[in-house]
N, C-alpha and C. Protein backbone atom coordinates (compact mmCIF):
# COMPACT_ATOMS: atom_id res chain seq x y z
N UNK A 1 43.56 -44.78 10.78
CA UNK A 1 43.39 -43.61 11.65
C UNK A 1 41.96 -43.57 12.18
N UNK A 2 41.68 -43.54 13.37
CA UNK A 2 40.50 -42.88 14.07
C UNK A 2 40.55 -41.74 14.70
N UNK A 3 39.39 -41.43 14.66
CA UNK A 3 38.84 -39.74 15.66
C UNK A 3 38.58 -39.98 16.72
N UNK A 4 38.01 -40.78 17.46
CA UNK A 4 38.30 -41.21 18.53
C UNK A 4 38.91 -40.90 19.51
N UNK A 5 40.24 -41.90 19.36
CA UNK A 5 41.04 -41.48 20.10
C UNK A 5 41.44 -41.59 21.24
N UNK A 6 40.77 -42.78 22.21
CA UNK A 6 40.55 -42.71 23.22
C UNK A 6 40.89 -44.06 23.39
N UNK A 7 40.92 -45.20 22.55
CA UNK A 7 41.86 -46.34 22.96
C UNK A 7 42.39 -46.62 23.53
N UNK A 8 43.04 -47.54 24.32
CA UNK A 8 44.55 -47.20 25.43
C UNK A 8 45.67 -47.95 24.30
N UNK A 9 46.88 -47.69 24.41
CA UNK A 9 47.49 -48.42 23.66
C UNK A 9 47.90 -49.67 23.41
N UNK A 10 47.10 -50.68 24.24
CA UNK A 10 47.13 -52.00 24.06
C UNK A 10 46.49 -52.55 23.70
N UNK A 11 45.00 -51.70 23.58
CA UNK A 11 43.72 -51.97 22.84
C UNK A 11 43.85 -51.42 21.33
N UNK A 12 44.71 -50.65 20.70
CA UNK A 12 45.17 -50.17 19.40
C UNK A 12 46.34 -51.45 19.05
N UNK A 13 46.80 -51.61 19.95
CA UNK A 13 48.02 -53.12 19.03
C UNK A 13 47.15 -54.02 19.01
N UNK A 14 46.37 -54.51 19.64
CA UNK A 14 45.66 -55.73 19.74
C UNK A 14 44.83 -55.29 18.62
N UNK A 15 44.39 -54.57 17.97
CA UNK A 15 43.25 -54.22 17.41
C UNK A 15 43.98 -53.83 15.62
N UNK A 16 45.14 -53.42 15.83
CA UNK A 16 45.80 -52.74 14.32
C UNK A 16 45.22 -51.66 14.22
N UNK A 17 44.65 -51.26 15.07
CA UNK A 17 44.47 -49.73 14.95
C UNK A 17 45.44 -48.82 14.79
N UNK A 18 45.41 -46.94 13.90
CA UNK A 18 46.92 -46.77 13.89
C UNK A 18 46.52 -45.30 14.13
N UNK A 19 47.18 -44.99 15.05
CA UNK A 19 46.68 -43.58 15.79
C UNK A 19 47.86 -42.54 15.44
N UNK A 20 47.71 -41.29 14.71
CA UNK A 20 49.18 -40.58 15.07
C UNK A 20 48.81 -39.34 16.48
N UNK A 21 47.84 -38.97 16.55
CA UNK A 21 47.80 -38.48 17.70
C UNK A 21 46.53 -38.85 18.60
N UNK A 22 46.36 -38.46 20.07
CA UNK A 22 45.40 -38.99 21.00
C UNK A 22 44.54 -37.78 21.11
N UNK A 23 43.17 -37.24 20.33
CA UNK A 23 42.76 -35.81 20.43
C UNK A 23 41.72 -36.35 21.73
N UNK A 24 41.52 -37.42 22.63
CA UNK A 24 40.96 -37.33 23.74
C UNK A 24 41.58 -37.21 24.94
N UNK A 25 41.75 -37.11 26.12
CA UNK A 25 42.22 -37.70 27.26
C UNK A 25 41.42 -38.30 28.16
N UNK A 26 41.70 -38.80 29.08
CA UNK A 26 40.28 -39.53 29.92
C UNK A 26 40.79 -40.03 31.33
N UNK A 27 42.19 -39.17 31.37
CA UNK A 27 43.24 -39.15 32.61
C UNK A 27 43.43 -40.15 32.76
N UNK A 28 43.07 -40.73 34.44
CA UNK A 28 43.58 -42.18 34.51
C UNK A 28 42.63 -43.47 34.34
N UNK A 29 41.76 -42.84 33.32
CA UNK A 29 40.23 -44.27 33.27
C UNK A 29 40.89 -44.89 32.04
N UNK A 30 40.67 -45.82 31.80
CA UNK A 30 41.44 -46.72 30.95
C UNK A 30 41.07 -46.94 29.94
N UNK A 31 40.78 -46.82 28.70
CA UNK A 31 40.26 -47.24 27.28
C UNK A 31 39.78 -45.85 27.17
N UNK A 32 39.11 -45.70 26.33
CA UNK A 32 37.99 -44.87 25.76
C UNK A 32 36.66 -45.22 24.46
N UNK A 33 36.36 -44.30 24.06
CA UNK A 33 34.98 -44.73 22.81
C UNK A 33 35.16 -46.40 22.43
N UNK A 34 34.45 -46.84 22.53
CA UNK A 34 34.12 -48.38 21.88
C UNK A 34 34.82 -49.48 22.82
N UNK A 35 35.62 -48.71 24.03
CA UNK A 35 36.19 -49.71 25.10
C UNK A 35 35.58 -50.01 25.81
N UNK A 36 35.42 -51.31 26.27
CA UNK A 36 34.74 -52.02 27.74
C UNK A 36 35.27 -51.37 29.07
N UNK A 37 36.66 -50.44 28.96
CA UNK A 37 36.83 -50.07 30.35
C UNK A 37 36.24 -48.82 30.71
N UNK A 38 36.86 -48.27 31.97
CA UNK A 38 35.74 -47.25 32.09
C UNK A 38 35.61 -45.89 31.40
N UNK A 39 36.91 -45.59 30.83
CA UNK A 39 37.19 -44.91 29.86
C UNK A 39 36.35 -44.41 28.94
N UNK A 40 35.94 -45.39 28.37
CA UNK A 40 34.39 -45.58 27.12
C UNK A 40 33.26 -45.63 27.75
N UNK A 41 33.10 -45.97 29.15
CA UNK A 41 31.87 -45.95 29.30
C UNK A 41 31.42 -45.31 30.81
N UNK A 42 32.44 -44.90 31.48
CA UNK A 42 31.72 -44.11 32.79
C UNK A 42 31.62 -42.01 31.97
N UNK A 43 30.99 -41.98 32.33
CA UNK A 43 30.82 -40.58 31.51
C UNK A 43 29.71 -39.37 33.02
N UNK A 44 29.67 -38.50 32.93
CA UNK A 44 29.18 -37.64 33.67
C UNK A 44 27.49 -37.11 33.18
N UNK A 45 26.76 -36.93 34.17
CA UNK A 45 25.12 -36.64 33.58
C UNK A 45 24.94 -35.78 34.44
N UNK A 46 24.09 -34.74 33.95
CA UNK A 46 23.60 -33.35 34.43
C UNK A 46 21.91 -33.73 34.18
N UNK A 47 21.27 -33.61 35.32
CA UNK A 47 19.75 -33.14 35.69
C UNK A 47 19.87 -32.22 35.81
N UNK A 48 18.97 -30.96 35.40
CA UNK A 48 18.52 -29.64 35.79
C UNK A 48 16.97 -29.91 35.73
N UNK A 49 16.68 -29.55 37.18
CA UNK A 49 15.04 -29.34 37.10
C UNK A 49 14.85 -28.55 38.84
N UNK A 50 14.61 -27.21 38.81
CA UNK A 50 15.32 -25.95 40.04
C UNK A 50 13.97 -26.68 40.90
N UNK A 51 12.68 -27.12 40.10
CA UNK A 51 11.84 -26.55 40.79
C UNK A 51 11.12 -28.27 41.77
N UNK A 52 12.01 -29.48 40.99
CA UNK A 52 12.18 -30.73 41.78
C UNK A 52 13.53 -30.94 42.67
N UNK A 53 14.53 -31.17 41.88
CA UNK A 53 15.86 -31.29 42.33
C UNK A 53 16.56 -30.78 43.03
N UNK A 54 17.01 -30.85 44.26
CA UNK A 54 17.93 -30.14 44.98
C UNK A 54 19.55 -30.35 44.80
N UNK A 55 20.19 -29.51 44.81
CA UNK A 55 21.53 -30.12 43.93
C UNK A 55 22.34 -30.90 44.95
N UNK A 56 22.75 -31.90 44.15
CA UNK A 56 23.65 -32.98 44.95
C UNK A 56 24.55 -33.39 43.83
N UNK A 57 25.30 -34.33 44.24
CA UNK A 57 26.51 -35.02 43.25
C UNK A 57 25.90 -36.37 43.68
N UNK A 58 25.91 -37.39 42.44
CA UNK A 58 25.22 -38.50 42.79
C UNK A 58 26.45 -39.99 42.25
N UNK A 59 26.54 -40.57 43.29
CA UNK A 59 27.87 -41.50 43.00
C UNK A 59 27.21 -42.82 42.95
N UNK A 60 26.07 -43.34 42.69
CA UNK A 60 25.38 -44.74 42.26
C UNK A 60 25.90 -44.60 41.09
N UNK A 61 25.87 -46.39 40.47
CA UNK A 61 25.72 -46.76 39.02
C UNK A 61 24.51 -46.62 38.60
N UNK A 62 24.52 -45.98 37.59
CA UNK A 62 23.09 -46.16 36.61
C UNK A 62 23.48 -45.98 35.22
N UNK A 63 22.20 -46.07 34.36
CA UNK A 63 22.78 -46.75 33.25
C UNK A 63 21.55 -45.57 32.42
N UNK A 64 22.39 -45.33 30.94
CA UNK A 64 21.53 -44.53 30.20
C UNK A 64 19.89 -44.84 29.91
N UNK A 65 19.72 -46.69 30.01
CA UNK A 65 18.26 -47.19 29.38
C UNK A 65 17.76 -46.84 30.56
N UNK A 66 18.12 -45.82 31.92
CA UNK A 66 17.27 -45.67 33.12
C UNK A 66 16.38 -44.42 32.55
N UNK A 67 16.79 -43.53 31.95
CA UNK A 67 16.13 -42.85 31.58
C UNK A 67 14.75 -42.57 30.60
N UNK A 68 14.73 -43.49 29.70
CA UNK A 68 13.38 -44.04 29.34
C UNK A 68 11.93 -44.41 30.29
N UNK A 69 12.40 -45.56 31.15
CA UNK A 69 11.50 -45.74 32.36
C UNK A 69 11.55 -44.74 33.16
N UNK A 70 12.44 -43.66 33.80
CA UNK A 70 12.30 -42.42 34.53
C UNK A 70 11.35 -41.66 34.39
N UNK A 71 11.40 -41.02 32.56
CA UNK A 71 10.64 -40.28 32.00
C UNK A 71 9.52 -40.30 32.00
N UNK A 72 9.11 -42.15 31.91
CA UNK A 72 7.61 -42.33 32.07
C UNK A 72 6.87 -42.37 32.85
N UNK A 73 7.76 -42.65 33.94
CA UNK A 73 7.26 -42.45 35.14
C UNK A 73 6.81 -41.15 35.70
N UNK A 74 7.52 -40.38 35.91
CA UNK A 74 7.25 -38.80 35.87
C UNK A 74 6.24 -38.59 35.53
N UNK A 75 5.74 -38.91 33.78
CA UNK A 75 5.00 -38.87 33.44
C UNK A 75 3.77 -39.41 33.70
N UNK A 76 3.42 -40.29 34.13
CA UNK A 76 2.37 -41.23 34.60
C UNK A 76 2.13 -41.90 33.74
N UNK A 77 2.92 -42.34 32.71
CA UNK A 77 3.05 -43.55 32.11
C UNK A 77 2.85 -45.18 32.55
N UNK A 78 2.79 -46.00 32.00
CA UNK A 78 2.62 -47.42 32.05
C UNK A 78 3.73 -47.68 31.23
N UNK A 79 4.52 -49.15 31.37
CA UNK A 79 4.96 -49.97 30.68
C UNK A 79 4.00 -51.39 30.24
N UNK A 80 4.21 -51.41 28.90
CA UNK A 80 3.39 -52.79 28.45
C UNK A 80 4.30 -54.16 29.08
N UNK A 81 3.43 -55.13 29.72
CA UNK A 81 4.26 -56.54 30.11
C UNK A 81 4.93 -57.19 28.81
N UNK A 82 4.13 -57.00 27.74
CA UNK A 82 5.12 -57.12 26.53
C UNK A 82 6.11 -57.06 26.08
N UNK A 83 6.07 -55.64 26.08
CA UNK A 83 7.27 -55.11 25.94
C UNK A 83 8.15 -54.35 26.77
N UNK A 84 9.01 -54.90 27.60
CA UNK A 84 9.58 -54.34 29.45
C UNK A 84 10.92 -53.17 28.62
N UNK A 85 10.77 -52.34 29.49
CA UNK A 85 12.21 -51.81 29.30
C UNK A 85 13.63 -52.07 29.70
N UNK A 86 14.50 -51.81 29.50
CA UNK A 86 15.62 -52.48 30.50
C UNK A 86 16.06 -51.64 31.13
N UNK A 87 15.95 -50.67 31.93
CA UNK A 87 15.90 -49.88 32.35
C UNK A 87 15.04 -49.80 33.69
N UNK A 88 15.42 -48.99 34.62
CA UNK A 88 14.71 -48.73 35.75
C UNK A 88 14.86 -47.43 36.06
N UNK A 89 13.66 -46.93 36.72
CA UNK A 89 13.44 -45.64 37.07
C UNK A 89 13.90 -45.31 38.35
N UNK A 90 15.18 -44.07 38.14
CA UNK A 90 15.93 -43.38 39.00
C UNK A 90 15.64 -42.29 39.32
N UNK A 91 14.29 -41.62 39.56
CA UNK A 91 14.42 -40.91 40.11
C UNK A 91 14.28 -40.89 41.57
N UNK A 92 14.14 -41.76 42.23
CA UNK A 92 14.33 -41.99 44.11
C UNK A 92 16.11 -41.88 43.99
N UNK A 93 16.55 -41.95 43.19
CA UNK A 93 18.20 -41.82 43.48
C UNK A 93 18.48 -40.64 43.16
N UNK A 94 18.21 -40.02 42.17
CA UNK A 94 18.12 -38.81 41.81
C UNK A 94 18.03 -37.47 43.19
N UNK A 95 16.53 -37.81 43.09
CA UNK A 95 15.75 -36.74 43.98
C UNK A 95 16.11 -37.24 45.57
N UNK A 96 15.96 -37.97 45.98
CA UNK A 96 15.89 -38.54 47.36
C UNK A 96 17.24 -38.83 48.03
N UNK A 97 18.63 -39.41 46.79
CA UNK A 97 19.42 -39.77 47.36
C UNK A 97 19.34 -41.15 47.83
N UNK A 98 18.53 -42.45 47.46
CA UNK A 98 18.65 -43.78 47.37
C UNK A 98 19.39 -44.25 46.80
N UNK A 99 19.79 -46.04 47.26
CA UNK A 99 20.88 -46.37 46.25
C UNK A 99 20.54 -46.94 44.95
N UNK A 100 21.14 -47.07 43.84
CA UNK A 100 20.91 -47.54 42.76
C UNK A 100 19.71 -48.71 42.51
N UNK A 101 19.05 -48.64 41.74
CA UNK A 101 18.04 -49.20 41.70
C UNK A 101 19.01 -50.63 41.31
N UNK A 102 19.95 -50.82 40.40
CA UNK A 102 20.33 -51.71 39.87
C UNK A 102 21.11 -52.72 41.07
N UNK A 103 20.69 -54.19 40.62
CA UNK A 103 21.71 -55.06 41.73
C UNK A 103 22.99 -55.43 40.50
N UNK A 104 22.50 -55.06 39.52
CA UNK A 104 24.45 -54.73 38.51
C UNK A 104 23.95 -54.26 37.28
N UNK A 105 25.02 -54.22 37.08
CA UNK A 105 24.88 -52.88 35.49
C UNK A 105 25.28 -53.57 34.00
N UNK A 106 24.85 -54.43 33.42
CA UNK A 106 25.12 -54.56 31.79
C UNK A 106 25.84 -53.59 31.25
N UNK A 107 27.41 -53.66 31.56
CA UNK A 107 28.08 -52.47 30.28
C UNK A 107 27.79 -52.89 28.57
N UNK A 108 28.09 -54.06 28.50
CA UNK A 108 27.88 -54.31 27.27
C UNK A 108 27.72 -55.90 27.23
N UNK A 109 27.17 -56.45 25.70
CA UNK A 109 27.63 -57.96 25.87
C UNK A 109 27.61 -58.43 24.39
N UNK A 110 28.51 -58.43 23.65
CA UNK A 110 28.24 -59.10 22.23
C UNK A 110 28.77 -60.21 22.15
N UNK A 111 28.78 -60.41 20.93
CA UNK A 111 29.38 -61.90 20.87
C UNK A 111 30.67 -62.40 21.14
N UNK A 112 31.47 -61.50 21.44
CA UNK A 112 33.22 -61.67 21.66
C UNK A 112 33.42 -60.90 22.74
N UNK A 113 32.54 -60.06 23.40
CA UNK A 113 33.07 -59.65 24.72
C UNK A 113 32.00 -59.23 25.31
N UNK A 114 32.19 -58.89 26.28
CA UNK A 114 30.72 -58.67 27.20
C UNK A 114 31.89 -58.05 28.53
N UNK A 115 31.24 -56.86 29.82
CA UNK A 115 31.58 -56.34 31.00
C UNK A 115 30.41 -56.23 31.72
N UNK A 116 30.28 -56.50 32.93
CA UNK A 116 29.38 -55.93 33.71
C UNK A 116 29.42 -55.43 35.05
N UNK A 117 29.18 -54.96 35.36
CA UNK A 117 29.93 -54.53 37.18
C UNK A 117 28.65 -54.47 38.30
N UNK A 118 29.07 -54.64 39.09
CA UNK A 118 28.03 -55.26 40.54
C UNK A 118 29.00 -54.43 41.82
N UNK A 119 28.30 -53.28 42.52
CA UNK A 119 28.85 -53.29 43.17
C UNK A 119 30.27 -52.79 42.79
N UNK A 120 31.13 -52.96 43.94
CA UNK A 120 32.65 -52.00 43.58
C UNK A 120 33.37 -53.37 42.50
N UNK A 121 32.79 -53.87 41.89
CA UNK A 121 33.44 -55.53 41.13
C UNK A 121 33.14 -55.00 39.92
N UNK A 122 34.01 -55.28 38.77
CA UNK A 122 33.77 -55.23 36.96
C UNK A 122 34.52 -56.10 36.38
N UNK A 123 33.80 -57.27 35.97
CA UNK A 123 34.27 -58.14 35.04
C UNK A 123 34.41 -57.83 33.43
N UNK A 124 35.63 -57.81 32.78
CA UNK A 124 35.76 -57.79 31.95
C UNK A 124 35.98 -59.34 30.70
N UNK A 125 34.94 -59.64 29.77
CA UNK A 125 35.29 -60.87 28.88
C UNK A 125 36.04 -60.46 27.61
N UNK A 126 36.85 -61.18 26.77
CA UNK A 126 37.04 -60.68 25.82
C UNK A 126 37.12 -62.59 25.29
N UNK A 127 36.76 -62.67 24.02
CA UNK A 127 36.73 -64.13 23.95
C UNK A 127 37.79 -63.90 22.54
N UNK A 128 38.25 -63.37 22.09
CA UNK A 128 38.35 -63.45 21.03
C UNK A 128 39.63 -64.19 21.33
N UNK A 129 40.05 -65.36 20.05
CA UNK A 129 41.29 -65.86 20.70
C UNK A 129 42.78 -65.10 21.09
N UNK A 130 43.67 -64.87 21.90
CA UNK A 130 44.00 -66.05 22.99
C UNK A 130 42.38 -66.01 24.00
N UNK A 131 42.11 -65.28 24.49
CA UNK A 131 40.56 -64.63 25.23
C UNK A 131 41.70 -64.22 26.21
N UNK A 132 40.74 -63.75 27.22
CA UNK A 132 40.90 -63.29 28.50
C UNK A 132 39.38 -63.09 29.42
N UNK A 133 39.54 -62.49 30.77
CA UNK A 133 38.86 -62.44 31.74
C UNK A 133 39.18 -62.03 32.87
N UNK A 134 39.00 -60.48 32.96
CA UNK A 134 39.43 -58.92 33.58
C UNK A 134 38.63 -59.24 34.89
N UNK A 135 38.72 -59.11 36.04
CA UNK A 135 38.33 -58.66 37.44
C UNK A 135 38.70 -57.61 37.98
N UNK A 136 38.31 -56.09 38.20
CA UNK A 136 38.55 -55.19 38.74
C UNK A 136 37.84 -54.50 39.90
N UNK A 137 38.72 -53.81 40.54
CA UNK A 137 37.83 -53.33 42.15
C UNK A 137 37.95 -52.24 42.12
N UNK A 138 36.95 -51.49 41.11
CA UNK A 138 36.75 -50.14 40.79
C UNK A 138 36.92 -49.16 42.33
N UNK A 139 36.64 -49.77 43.32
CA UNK A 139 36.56 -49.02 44.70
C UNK A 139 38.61 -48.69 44.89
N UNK A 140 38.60 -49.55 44.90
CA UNK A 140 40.24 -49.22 44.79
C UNK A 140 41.25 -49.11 43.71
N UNK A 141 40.67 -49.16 42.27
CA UNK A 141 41.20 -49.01 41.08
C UNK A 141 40.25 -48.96 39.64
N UNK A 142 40.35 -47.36 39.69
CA UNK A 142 38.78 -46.71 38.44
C UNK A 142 39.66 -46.91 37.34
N UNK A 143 41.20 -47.06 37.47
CA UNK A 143 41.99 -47.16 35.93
C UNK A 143 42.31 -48.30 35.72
N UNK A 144 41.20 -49.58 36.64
CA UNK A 144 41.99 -50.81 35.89
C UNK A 144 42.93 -51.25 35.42
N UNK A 145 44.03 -51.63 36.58
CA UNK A 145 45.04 -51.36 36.05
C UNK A 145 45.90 -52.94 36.65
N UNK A 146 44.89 -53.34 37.62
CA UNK A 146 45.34 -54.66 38.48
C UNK A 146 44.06 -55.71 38.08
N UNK A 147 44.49 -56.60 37.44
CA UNK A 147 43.43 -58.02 37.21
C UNK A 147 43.27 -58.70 38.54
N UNK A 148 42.70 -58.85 39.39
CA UNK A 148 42.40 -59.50 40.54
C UNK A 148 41.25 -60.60 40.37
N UNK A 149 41.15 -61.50 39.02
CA UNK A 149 40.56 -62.41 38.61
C UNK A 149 41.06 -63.25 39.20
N UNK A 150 42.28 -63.91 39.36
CA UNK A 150 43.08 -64.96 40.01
C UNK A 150 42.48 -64.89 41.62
N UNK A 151 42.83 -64.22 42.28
CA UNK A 151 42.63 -64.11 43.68
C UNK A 151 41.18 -64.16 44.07
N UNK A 152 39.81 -63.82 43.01
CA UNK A 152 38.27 -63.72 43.34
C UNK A 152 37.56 -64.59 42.70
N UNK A 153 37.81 -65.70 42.53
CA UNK A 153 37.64 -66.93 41.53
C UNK A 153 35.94 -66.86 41.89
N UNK A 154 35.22 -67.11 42.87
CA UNK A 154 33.57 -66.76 43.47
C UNK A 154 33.01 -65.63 42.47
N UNK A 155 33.98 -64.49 43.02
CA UNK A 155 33.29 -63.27 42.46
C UNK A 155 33.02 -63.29 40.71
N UNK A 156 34.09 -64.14 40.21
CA UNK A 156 34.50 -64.45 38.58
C UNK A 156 33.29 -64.72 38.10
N UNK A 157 32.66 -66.15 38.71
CA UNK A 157 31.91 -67.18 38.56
C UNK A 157 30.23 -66.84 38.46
N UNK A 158 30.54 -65.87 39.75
CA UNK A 158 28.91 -65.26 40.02
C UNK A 158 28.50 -64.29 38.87
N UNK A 159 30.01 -63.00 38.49
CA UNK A 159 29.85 -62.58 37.23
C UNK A 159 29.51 -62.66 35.63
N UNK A 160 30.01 -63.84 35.77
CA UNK A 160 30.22 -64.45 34.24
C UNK A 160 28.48 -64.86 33.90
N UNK A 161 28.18 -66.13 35.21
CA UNK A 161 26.88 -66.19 35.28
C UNK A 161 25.64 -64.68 35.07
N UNK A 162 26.26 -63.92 35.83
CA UNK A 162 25.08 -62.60 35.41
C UNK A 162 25.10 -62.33 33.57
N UNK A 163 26.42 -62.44 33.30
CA UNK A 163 26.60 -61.93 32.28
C UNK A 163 26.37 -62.65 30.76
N UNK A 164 26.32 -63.77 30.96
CA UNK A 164 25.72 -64.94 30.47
C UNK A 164 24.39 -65.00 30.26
N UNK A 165 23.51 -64.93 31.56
CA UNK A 165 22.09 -65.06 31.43
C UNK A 165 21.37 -63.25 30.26
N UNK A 166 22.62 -62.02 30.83
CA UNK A 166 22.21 -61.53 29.92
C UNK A 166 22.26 -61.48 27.77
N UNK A 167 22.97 -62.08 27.88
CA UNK A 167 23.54 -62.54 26.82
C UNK A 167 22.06 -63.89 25.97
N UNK A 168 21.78 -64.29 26.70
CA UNK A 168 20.54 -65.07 26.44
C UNK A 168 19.32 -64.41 25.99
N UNK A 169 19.49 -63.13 26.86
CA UNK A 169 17.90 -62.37 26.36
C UNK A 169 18.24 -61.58 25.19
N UNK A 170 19.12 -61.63 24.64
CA UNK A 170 19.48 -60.30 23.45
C UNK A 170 18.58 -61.35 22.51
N UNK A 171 18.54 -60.35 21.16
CA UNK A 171 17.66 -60.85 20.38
C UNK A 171 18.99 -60.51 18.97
N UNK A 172 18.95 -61.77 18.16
CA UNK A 172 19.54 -61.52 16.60
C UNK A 172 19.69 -59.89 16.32
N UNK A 173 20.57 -58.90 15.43
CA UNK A 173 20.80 -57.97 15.47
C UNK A 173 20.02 -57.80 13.73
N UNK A 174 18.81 -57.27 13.30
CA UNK A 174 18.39 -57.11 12.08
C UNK A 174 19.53 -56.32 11.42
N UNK A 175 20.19 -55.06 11.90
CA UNK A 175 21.47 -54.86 11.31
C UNK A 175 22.38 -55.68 10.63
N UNK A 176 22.80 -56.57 11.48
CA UNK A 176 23.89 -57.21 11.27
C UNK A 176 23.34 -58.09 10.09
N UNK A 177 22.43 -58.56 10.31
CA UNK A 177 22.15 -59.68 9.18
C UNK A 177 21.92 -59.21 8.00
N UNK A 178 21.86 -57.80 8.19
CA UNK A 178 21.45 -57.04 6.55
C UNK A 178 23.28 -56.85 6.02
N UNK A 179 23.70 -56.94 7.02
CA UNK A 179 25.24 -56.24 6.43
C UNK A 179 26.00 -56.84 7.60
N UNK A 180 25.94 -58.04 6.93
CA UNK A 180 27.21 -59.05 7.35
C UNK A 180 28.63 -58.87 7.05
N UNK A 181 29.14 -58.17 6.24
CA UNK A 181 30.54 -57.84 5.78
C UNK A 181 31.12 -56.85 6.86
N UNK A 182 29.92 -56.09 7.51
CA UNK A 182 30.48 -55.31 9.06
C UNK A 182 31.33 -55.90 9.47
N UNK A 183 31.20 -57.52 9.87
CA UNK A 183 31.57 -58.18 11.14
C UNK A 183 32.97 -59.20 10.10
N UNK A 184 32.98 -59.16 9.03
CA UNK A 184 33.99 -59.52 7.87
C UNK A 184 33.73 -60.92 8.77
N UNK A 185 35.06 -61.76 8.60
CA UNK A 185 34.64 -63.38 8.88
C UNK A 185 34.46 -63.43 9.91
N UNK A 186 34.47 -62.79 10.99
CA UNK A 186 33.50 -63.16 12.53
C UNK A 186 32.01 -63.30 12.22
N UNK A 187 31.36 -62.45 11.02
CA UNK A 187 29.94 -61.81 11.11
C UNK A 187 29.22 -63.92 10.31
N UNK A 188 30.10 -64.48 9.76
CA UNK A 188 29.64 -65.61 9.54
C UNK A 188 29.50 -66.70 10.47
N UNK A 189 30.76 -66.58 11.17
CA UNK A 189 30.25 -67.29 12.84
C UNK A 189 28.89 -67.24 13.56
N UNK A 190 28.51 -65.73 13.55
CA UNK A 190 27.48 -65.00 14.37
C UNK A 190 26.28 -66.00 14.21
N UNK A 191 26.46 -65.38 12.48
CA UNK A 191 25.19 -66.27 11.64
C UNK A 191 25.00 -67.20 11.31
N UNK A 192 25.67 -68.27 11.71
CA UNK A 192 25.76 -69.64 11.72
C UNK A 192 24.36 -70.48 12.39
N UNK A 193 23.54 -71.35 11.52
CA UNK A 193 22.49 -71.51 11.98
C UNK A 193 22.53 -72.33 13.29
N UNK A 194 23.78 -72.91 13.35
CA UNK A 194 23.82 -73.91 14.87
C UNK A 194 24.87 -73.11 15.35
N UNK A 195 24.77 -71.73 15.47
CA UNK A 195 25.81 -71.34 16.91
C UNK A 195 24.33 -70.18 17.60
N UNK A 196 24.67 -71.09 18.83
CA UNK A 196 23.76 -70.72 20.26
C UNK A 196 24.47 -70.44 21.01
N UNK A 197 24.26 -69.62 22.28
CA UNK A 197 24.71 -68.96 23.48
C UNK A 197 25.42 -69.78 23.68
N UNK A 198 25.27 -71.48 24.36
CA UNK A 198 25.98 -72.16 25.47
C UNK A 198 26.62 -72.66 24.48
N UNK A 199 27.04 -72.67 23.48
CA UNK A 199 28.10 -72.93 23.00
C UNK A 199 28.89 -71.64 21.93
N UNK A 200 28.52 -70.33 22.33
CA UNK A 200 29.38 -69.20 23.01
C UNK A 200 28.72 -68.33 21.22
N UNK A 201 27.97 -68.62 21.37
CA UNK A 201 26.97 -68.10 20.03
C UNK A 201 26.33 -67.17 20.86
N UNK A 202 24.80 -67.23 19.67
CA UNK A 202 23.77 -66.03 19.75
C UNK A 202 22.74 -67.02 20.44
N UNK A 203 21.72 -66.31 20.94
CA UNK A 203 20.39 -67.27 21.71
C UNK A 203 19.80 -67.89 20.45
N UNK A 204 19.16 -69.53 20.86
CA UNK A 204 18.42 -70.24 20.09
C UNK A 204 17.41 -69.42 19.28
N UNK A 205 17.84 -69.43 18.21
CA UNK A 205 17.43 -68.67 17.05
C UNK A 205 18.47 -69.01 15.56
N UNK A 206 17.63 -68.98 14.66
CA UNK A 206 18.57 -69.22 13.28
C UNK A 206 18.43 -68.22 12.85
N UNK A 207 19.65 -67.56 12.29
CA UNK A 207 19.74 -66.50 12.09
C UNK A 207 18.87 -66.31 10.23
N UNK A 208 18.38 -65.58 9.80
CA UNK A 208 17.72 -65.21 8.35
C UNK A 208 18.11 -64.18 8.20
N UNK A 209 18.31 -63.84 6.74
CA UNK A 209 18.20 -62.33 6.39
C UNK A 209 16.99 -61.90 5.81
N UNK A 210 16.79 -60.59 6.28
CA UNK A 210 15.55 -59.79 6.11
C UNK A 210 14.72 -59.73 5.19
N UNK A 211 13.70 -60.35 5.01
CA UNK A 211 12.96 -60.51 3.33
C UNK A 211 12.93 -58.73 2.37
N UNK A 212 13.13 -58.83 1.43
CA UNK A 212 13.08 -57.69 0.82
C UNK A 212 12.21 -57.01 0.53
């Protein structure tokens, strides 16, 4: 049983998940909490500020890590070259009504699935075996409901590549390596000292656990 709730029901069989009732709805967006579709992850954000903001409804993608760099900005903050945020500062979209700072959006990317969307396009990965590889045209379908991967083979290719190179910059998860039984026998794959990105691993790195 989960609280949740927000699964779609093909993501609960595939998963052995066992639901007796659905205490979310999420109408016609498809998945919910912990799903790659938009279900789980398009959600609604409220700015209030009377004495900057003029009220508008704002229909760009942006992404929660925008708000970190926003804040600082405002603020008259600096970012260290060190340490970059991933994130970009929205408030020209916000306040002004510009388009998204982002040229695509990282929904997620772990080691068995990864989504990202560009534009009215959202690729969905799921590797786990059989795998798959979702293409959707959020402009004409927010409930994902038509795979149009077959027919955009370019668009596939250009995606996968974005989604890939992000997948390279992640760094080992200190979590995970403290509590490997999370991930039960996937979490030994992860940590496998010769599994790397391009061969559908973690980035060149051996994985250690945390000295005590």
């Amino acid at each position: 049983m989960i609280a949740s709730g927000a699964h779609s029901p093909e993501e609960r069989e595939a998963s052995g998940v066992k639901q007796a009732s659905l205490p979310a709805n999420n109408g016609e967006l498809r998945g919910g909490k912990g799903s790659l579709y938009e279900g789980g992850v398009r959600t609604p954000t409220i700015a209030n500020w009377p004495a900057k903001l003029k009220p508008r409804v704002v229909n760009e993608p942006l992404h929660m890590v925008d708000i970190m760099p926003t804040a600082l900005a405002l603020a008259g903050g600096t970012v260290s070259a060190e340490k970059p945020l991933d994130g970009k500062d929205l408030w020209p979209t916000l306040a002004e009504g510009k388009p998204s700072p982002h040229e695509d959006v990282l929904v997620n990317v772990e080691a068995f699935r990864g989504a990202i969307i560009k534009g009215k396009w959202k690729l969905v990965k799921i590797a786990l075996l059989p795998g798959k590889t979702e293409l959707f045209d959020l402009s004409a379908d927010p409930g994902e409901k038509n795979n149009v991967a077959a027919q955009n083979p370019e668009v596939v290719r250009d995606l996968e590549s974005r989604l890939m190179a992000y997948a390279k910059e992640q760094k080992q998860s200190e979590w995970l390596k403290a509590q490997q039984n999370f991930l039960g026998a996937q979490g030994k794959t992860i940590l496998d000292p010769d599994f790397d990105i391009d061969d559908g691993g973690m980035p060149h790195e051996k994985p250690a656990m945390p000295k005590k």
